[in-house]
PDB file of N, CA and C in Angstrom:
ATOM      1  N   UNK A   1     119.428 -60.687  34.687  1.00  0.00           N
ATOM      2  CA  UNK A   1     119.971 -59.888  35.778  1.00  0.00           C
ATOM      3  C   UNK A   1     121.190 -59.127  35.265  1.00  0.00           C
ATOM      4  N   UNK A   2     121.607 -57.736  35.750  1.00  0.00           N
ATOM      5  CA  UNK A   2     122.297 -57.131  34.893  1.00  0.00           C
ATOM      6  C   UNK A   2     123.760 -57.712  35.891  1.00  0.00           C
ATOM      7  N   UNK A   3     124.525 -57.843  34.938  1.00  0.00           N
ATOM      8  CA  UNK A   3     125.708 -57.972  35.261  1.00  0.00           C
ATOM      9  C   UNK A   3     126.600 -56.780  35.816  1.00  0.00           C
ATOM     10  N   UNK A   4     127.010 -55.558  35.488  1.00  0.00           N
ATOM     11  CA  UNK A   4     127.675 -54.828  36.031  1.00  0.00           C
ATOM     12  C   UNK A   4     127.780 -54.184  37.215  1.00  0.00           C
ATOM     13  N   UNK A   5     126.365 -54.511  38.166  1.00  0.00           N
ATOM     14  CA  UNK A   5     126.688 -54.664  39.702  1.00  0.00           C
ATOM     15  C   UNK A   5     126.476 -55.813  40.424  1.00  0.00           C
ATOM     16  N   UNK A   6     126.744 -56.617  40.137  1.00  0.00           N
ATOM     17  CA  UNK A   6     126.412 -57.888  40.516  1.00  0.00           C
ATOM     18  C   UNK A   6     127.196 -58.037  42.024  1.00  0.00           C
ATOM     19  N   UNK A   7     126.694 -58.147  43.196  1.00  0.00           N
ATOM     20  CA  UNK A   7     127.130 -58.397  44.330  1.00  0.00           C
ATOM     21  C   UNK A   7     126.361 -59.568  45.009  1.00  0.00           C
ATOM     22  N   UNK A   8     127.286 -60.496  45.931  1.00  0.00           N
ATOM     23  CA  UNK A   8     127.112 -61.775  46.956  1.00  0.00           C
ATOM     24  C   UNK A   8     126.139 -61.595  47.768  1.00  0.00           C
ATOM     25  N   UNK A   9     125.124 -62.106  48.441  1.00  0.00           N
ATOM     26  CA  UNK A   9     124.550 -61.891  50.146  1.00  0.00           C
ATOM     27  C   UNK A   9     125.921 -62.397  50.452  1.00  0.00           C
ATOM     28  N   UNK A  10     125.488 -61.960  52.022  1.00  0.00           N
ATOM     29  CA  UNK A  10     126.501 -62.144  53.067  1.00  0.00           C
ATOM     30  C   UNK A  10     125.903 -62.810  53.941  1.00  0.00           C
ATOM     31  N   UNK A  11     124.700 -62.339  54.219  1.00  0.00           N
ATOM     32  CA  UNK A  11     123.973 -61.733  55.318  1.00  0.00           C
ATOM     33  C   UNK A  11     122.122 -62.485  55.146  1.00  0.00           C
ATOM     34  N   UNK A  12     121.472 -63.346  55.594  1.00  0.00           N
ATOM     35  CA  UNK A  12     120.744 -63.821  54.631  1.00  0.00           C
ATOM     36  C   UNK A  12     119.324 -62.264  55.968  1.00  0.00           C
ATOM     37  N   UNK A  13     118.293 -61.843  54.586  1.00  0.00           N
ATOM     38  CA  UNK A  13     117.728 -60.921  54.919  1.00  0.00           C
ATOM     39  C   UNK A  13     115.698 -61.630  54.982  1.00  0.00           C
ATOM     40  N   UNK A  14     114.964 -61.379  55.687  1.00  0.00           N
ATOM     41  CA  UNK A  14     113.779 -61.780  55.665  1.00  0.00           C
ATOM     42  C   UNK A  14     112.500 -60.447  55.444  1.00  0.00           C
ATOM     43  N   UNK A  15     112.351 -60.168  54.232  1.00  0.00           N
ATOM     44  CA  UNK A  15     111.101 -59.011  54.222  1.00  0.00           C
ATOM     45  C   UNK A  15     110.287 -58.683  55.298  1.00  0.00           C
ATOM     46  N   UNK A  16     110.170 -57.938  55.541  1.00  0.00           N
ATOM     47  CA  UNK A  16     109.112 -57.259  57.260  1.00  0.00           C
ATOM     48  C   UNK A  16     107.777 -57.392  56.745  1.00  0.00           C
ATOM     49  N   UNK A  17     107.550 -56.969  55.481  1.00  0.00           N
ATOM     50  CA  UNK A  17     106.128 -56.947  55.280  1.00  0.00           C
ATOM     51  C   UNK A  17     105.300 -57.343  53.827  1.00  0.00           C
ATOM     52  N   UNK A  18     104.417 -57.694  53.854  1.00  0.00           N
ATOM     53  CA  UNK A  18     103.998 -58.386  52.816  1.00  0.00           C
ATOM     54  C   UNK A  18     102.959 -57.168  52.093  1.00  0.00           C
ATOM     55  N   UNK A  19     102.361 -56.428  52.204  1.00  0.00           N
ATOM     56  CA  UNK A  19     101.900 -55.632  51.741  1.00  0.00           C
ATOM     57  C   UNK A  19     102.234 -53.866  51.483  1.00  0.00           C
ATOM     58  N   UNK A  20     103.329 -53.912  51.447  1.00  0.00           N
ATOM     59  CA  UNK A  20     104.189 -52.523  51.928  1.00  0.00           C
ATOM     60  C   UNK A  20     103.510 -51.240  50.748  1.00  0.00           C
ATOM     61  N   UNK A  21     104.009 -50.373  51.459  1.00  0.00           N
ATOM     62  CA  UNK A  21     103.298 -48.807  50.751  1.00  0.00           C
ATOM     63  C   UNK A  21     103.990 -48.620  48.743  1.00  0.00           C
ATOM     64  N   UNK A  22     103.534 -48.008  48.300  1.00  0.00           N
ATOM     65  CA  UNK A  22     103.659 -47.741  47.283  1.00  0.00           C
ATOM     66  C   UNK A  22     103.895 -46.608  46.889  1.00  0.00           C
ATOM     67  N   UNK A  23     104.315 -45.705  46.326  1.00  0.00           N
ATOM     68  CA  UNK A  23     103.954 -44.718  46.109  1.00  0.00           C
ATOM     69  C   UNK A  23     104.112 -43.962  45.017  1.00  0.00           C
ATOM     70  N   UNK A  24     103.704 -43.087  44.270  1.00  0.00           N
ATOM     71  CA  UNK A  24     104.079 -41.820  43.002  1.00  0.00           C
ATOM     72  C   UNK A  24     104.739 -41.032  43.524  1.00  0.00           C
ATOM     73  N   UNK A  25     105.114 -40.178  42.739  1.00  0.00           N
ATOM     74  CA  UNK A  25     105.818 -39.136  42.803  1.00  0.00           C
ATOM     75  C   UNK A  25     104.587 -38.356  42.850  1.00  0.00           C
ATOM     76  N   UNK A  26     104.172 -37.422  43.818  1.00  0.00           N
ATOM     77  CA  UNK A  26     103.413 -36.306  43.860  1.00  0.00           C
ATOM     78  C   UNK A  26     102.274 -36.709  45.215  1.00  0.00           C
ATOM     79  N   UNK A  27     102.416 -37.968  45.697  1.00  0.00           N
ATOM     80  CA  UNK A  27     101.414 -38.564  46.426  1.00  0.00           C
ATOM     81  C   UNK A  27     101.515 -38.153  47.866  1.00  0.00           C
ATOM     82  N   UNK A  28     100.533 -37.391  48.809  1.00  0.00           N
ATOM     83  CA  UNK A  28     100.863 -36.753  50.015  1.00  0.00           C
ATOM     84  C   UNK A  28     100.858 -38.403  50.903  1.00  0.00           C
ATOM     85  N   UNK A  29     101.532 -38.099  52.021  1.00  0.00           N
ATOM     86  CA  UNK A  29     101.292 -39.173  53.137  1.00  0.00           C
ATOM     87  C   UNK A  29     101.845 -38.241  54.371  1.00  0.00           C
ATOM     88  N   UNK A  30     100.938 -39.516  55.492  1.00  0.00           N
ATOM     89  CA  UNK A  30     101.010 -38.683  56.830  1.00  0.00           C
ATOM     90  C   UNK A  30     102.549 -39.228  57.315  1.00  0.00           C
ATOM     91  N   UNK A  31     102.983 -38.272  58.572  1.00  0.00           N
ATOM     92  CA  UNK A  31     104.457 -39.160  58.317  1.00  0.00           C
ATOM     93  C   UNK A  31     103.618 -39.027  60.099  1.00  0.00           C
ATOM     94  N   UNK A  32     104.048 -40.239  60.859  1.00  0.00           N
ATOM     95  CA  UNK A  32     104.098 -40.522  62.394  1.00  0.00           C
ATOM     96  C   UNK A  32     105.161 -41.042  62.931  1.00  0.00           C
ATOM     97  N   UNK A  33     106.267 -41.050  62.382  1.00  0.00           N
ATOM     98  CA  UNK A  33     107.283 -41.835  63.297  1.00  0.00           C
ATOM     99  C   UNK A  33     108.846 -41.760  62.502  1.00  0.00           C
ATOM    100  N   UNK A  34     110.023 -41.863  63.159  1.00  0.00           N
ATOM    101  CA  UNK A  34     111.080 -40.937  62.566  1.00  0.00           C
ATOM    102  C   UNK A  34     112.250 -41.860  63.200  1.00  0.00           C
ATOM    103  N   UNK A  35     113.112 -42.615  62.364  1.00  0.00           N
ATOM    104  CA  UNK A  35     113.861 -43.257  62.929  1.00  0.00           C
ATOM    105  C   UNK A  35     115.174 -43.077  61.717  1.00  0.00           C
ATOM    106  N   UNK A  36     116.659 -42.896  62.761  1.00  0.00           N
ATOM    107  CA  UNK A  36     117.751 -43.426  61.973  1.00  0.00           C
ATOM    108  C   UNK A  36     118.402 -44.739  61.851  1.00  0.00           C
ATOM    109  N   UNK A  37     118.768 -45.147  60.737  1.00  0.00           N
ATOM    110  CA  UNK A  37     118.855 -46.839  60.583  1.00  0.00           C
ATOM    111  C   UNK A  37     120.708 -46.336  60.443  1.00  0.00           C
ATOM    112  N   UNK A  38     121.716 -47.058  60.520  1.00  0.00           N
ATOM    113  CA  UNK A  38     122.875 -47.530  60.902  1.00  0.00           C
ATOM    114  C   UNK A  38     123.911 -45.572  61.570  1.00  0.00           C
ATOM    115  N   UNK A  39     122.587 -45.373  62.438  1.00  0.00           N
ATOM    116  CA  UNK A  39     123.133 -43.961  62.943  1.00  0.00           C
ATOM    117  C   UNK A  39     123.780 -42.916  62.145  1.00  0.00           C
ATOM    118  N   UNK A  40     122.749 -42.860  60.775  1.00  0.00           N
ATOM    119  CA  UNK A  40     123.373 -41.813  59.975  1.00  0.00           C
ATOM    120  C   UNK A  40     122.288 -41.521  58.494  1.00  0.00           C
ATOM    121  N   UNK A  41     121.220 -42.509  58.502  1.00  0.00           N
ATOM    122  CA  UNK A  41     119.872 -42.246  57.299  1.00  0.00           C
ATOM    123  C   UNK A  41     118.787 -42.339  58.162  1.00  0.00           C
ATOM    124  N   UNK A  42     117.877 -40.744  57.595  1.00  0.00           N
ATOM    125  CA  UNK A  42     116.944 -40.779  58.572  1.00  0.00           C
ATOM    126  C   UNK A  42     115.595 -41.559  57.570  1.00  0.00           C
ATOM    127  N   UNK A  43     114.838 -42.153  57.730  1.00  0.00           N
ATOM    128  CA  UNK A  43     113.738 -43.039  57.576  1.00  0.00           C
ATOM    129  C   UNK A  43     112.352 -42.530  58.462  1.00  0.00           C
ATOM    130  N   UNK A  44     111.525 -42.622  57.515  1.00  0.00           N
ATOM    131  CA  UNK A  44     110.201 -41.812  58.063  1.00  0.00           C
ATOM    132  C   UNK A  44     109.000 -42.553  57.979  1.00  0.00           C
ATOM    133  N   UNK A  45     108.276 -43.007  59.131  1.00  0.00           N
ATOM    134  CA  UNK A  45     107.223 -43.879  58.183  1.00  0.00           C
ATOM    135  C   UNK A  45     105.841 -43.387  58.139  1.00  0.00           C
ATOM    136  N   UNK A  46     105.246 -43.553  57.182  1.00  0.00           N
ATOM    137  CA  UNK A  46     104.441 -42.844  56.317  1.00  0.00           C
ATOM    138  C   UNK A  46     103.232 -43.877  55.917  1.00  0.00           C
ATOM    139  N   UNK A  47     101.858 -42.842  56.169  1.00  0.00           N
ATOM    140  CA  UNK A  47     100.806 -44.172  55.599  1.00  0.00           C
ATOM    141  C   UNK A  47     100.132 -43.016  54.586  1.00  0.00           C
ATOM    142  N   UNK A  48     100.061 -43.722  53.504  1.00  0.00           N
ATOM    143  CA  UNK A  48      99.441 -43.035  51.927  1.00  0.00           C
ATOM    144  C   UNK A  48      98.352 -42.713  52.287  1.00  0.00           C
ATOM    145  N   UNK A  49      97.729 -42.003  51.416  1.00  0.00           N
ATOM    146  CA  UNK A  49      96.273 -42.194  50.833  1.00  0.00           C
ATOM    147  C   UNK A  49      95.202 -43.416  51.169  1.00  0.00           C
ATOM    148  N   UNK A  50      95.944 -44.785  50.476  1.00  0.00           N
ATOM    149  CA  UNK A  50      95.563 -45.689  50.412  1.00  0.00           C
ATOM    150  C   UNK A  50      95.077 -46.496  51.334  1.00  0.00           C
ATOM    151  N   UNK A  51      96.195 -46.397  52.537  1.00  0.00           N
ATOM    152  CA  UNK A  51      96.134 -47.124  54.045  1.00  0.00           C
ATOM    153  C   UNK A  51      97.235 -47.517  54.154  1.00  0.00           C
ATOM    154  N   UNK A  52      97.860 -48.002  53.133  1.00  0.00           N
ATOM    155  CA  UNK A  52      99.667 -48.633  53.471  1.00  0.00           C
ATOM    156  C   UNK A  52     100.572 -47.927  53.761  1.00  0.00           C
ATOM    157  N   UNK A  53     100.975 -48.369  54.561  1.00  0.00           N
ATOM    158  CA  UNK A  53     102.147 -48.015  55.509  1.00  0.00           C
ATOM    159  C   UNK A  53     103.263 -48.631  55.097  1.00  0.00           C
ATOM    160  N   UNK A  54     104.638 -48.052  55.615  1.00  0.00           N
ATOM    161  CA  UNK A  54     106.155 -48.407  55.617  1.00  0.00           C
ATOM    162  C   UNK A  54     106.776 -47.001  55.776  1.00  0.00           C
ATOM    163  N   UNK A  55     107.556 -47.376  55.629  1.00  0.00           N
ATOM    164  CA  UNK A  55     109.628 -46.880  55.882  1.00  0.00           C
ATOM    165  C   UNK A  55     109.616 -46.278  54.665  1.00  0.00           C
ATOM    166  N   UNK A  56     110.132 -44.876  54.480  1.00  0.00           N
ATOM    167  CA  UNK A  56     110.223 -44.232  53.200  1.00  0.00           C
ATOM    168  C   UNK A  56     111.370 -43.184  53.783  1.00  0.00           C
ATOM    169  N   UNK A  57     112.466 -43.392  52.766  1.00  0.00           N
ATOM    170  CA  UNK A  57     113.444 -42.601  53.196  1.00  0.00           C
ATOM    171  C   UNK A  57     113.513 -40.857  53.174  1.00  0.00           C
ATOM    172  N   UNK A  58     113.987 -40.287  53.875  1.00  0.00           N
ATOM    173  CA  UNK A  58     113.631 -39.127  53.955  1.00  0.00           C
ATOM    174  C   UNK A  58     114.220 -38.071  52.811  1.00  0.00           C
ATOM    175  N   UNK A  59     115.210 -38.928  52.137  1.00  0.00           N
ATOM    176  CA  UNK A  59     115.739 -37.922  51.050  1.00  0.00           C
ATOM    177  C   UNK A  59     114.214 -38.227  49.611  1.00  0.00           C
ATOM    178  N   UNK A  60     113.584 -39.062  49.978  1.00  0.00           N
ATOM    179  CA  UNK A  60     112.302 -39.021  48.635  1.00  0.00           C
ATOM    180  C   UNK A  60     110.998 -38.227  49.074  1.00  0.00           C
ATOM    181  N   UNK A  61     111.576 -37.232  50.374  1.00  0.00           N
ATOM    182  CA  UNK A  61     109.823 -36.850  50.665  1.00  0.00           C
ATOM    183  C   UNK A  61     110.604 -35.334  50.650  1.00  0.00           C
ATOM    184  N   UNK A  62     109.292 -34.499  50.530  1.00  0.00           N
ATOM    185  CA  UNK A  62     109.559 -32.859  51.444  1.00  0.00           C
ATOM    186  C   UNK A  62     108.324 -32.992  51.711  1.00  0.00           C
ATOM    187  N   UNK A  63     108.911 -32.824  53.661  1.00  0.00           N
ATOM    188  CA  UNK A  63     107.478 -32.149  54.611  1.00  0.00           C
ATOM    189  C   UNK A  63     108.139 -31.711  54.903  1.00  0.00           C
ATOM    190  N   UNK A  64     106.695 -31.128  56.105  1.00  0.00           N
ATOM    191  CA  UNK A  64     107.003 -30.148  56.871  1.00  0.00           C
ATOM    192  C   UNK A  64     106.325 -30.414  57.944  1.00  0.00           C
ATOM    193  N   UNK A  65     106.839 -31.378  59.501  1.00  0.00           N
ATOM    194  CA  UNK A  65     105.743 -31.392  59.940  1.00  0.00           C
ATOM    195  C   UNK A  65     105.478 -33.168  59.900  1.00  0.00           C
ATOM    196  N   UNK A  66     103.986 -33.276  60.347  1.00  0.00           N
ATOM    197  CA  UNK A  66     103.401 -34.609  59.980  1.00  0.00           C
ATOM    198  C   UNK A  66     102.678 -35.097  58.340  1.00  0.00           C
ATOM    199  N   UNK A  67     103.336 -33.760  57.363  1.00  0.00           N
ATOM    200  CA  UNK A  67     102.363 -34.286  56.074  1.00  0.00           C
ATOM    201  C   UNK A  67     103.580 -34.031  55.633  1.00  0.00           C
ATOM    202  N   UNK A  68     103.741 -34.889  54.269  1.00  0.00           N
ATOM    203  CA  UNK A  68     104.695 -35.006  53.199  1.00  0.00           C
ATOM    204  C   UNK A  68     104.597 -35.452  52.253  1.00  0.00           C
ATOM    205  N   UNK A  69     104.986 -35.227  50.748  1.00  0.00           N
ATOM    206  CA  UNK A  69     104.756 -35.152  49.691  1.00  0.00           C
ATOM    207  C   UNK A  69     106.334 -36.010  48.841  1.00  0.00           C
ATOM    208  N   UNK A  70     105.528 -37.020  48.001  1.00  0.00           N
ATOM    209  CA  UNK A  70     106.357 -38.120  47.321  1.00  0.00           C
ATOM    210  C   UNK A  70     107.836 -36.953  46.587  1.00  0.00           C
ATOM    211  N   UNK A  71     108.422 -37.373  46.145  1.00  0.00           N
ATOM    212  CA  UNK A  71     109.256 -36.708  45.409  1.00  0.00           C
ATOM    213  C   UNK A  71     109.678 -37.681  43.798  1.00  0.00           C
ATOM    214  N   UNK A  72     109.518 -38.999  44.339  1.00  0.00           N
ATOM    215  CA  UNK A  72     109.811 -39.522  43.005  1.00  0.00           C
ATOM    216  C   UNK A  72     108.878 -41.048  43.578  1.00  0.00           C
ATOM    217  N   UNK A  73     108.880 -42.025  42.565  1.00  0.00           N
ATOM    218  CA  UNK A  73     108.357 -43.111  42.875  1.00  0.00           C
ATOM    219  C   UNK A  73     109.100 -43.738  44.136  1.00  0.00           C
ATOM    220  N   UNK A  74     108.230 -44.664  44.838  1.00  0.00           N
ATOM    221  CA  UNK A  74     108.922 -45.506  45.560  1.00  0.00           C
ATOM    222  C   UNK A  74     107.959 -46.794  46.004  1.00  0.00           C
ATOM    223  N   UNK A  75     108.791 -47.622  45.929  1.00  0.00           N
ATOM    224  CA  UNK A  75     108.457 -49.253  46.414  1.00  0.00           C
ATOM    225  C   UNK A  75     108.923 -49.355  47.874  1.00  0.00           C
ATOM    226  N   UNK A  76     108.362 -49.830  48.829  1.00  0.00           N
ATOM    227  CA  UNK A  76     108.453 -49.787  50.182  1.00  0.00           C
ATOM    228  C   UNK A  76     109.108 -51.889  50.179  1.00  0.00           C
ATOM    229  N   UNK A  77     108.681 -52.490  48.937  1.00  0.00           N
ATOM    230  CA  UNK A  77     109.090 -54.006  48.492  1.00  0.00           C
ATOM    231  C   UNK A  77     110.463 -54.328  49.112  1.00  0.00           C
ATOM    232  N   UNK A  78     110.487 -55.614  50.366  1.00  0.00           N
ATOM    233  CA  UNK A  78     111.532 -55.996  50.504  1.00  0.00           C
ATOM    234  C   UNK A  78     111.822 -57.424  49.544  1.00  0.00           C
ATOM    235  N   UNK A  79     112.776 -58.019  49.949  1.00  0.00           N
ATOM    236  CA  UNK A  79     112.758 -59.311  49.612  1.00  0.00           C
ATOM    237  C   UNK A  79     113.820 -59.952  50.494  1.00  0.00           C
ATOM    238  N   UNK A  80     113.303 -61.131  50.471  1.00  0.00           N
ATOM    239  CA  UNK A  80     113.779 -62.626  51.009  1.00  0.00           C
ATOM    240  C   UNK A  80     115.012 -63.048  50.201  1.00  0.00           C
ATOM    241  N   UNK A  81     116.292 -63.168  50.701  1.00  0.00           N
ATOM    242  CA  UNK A  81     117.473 -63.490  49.787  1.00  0.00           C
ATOM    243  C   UNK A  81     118.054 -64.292  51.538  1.00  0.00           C
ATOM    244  N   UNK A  82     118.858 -65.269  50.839  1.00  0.00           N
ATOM    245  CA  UNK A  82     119.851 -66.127  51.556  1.00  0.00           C
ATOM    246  C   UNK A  82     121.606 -65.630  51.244  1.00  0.00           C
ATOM    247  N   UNK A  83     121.749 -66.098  52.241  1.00  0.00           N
ATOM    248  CA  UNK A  83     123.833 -66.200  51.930  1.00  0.00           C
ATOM    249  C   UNK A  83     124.164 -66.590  51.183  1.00  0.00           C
ATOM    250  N   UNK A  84     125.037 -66.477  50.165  1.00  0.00           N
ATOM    251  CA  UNK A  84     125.237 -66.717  48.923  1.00  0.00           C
ATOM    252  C   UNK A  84     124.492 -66.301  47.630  1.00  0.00           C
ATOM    253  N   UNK A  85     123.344 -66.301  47.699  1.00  0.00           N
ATOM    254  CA  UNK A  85     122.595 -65.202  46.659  1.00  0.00           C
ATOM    255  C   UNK A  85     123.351 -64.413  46.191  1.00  0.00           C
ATOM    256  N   UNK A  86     123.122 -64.108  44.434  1.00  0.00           N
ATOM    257  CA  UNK A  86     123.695 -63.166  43.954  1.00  0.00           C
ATOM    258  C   UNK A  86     122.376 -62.177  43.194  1.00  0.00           C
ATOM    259  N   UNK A  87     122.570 -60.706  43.632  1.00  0.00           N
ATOM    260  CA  UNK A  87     122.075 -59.950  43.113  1.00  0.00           C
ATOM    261  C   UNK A  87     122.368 -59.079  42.150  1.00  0.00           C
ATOM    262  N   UNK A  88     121.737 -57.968  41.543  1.00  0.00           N
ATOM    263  CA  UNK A  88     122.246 -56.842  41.035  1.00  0.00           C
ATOM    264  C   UNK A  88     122.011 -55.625  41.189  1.00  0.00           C
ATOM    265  N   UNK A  89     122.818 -55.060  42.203  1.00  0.00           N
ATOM    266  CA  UNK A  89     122.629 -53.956  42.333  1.00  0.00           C
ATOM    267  C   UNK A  89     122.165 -52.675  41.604  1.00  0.00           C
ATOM    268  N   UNK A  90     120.962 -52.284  41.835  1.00  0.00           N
ATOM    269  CA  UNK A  90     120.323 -51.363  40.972  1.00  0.00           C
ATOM    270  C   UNK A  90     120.080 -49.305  41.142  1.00  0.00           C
ATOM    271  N   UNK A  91     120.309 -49.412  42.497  1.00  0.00           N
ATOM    272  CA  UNK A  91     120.227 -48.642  43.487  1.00  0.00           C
ATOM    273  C   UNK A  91     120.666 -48.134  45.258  1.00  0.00           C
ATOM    274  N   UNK A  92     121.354 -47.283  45.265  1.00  0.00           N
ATOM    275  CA  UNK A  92     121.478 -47.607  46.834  1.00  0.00           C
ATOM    276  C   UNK A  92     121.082 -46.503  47.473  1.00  0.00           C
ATOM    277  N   UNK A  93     120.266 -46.705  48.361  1.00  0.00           N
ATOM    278  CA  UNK A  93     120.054 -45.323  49.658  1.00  0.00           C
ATOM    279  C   UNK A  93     119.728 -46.172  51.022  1.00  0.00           C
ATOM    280  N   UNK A  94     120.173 -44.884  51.653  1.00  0.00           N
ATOM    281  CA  UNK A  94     119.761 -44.858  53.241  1.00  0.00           C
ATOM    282  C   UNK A  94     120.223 -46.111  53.600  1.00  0.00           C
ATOM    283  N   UNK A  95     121.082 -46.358  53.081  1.00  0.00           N
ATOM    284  CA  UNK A  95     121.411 -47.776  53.860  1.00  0.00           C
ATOM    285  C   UNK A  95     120.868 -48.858  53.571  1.00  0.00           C
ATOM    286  N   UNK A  96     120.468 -48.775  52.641  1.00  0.00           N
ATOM    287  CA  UNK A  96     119.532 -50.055  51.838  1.00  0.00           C
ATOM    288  C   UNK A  96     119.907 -50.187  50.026  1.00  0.00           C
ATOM    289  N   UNK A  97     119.908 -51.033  49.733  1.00  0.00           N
ATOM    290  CA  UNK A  97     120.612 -51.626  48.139  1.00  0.00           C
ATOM    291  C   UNK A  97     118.968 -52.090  47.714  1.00  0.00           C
ATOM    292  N   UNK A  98     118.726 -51.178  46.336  1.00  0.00           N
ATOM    293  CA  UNK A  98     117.477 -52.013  45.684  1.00  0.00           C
ATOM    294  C   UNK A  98     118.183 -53.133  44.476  1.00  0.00           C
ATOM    295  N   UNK A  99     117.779 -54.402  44.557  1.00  0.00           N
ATOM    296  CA  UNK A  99     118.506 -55.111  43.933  1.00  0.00           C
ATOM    297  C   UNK A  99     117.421 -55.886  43.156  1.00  0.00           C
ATOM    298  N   UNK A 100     117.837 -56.639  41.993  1.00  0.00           N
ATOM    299  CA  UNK A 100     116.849 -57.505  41.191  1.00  0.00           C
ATOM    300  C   UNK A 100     117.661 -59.091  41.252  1.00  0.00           C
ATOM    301  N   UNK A 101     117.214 -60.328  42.090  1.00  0.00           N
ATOM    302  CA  UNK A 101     117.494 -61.168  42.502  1.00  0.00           C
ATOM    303  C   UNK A 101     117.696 -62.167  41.267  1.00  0.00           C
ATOM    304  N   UNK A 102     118.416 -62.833  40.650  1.00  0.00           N
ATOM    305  CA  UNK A 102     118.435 -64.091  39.635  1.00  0.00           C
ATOM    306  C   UNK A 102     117.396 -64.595  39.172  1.00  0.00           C
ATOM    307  N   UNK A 103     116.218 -64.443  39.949  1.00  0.00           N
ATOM    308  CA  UNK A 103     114.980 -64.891  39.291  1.00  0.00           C
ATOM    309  C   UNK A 103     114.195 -63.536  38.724  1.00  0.00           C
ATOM    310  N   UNK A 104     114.788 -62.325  38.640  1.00  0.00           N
ATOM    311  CA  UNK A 104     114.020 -61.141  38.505  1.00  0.00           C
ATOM    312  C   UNK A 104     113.440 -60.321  38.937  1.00  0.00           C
ATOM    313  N   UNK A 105     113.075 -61.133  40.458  1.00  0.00           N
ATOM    314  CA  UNK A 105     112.431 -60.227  41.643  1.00  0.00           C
ATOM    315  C   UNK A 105     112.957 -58.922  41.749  1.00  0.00           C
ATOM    316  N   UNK A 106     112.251 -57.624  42.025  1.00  0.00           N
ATOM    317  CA  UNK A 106     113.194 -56.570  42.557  1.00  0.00           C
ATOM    318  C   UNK A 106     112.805 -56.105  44.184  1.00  0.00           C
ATOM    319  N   UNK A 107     113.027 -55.708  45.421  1.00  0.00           N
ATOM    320  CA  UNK A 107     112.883 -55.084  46.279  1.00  0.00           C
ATOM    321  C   UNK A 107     114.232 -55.096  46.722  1.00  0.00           C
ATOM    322  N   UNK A 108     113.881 -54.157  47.872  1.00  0.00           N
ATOM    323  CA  UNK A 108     115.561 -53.755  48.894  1.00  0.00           C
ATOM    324  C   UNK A 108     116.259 -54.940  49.828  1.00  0.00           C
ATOM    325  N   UNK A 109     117.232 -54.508  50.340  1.00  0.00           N
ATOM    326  CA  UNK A 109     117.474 -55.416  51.271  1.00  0.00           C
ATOM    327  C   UNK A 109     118.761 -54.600  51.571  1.00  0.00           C
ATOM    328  N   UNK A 110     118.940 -54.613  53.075  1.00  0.00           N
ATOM    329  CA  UNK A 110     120.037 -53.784  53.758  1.00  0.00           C
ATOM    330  C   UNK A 110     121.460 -53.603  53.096  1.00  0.00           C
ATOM    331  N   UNK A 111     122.130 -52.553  52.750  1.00  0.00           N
ATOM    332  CA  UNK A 111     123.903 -52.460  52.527  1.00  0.00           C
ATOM    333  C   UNK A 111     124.570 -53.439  53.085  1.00  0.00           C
ATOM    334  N   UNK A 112     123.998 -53.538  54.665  1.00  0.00           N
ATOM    335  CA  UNK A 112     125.085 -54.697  54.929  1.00  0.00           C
ATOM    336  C   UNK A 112     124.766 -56.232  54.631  1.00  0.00           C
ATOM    337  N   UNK A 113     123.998 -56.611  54.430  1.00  0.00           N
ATOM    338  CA  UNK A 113     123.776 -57.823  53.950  1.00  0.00           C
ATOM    339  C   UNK A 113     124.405 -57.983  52.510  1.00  0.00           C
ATOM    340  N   UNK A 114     125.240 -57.392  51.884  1.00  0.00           N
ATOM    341  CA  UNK A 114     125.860 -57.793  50.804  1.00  0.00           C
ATOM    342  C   UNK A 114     127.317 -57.423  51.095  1.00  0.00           C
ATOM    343  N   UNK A 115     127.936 -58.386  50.181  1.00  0.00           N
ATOM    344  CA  UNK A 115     129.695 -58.546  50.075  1.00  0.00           C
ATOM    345  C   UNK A 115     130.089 -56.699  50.259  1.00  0.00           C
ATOM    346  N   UNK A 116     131.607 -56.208  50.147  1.00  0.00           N
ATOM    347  CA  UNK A 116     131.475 -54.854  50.027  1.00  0.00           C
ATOM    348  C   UNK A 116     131.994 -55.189  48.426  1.00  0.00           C
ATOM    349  N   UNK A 117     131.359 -53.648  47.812  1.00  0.00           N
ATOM    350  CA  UNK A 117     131.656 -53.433  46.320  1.00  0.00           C
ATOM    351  C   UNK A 117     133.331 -53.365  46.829  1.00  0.00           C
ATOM    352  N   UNK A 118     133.784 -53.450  44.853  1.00  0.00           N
ATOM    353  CA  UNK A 118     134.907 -53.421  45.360  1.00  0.00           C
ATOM    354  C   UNK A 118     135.018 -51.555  44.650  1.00  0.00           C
ATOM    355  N   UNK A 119     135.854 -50.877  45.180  1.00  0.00           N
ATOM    356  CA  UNK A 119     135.812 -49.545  44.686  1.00  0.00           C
ATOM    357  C   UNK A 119     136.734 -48.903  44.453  1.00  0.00           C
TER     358      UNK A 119
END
């Protein structure tokens, strides 16, 4: 686990879904539903090609409309972390931290469920 962002849970977090969307960079999906998460990242959810569905943040797509197109890879992967857990911060958007857990796992789990960086 990389050491140089290494941040606490706070907050213990439970994954929504066990089979979540996937996606490439270049991959169209339908978007049906449009929500902002802590009143300020808009979140779009989107079912692939494939059939899988999830939450895909809106700064990784350009539509127009109900169709939209990947912009870079994305893992829709949450994970299961408790209070006290230490992660490493790998990534942050929309209000969500992609982190790789002590055992190696990687998926997201909310900004606020971790300590604040110090900055």
């Amino acid at each position: 686990m990389s050491q140089s962002a290494r941040r606490t849970v706070i907050k213990a977090h439970t994954r929504s879904y066990d089979d979540p969307v996937v996606l490439r960079a270049g991959d169209r999906v339908q978007i049906t539903k449009r929500d902002v998460w802590d009143d300020r990242h808009v979140w779009l959810w989107c079912i692939a090609d494939t059939g899988k569905q999830g939450w895909v943040p809106e700064t990784y797509l350009e539509h127009d409309g109900e169709r939209g197109t990947c912009l870079r890879a994305y893992s829709a992967w949450e994970l299961t972390v408790a209070a006290g857990d230490a992660v490493a911060v790998l990534d942050e958007e929309s209000g969500w931290c992609w982190v790789e857990a002590e055992s190696g796992e990687l998926g997201w789990i909310p900004a606020s469920c971790l300590e604040s960086s110090a900055r």
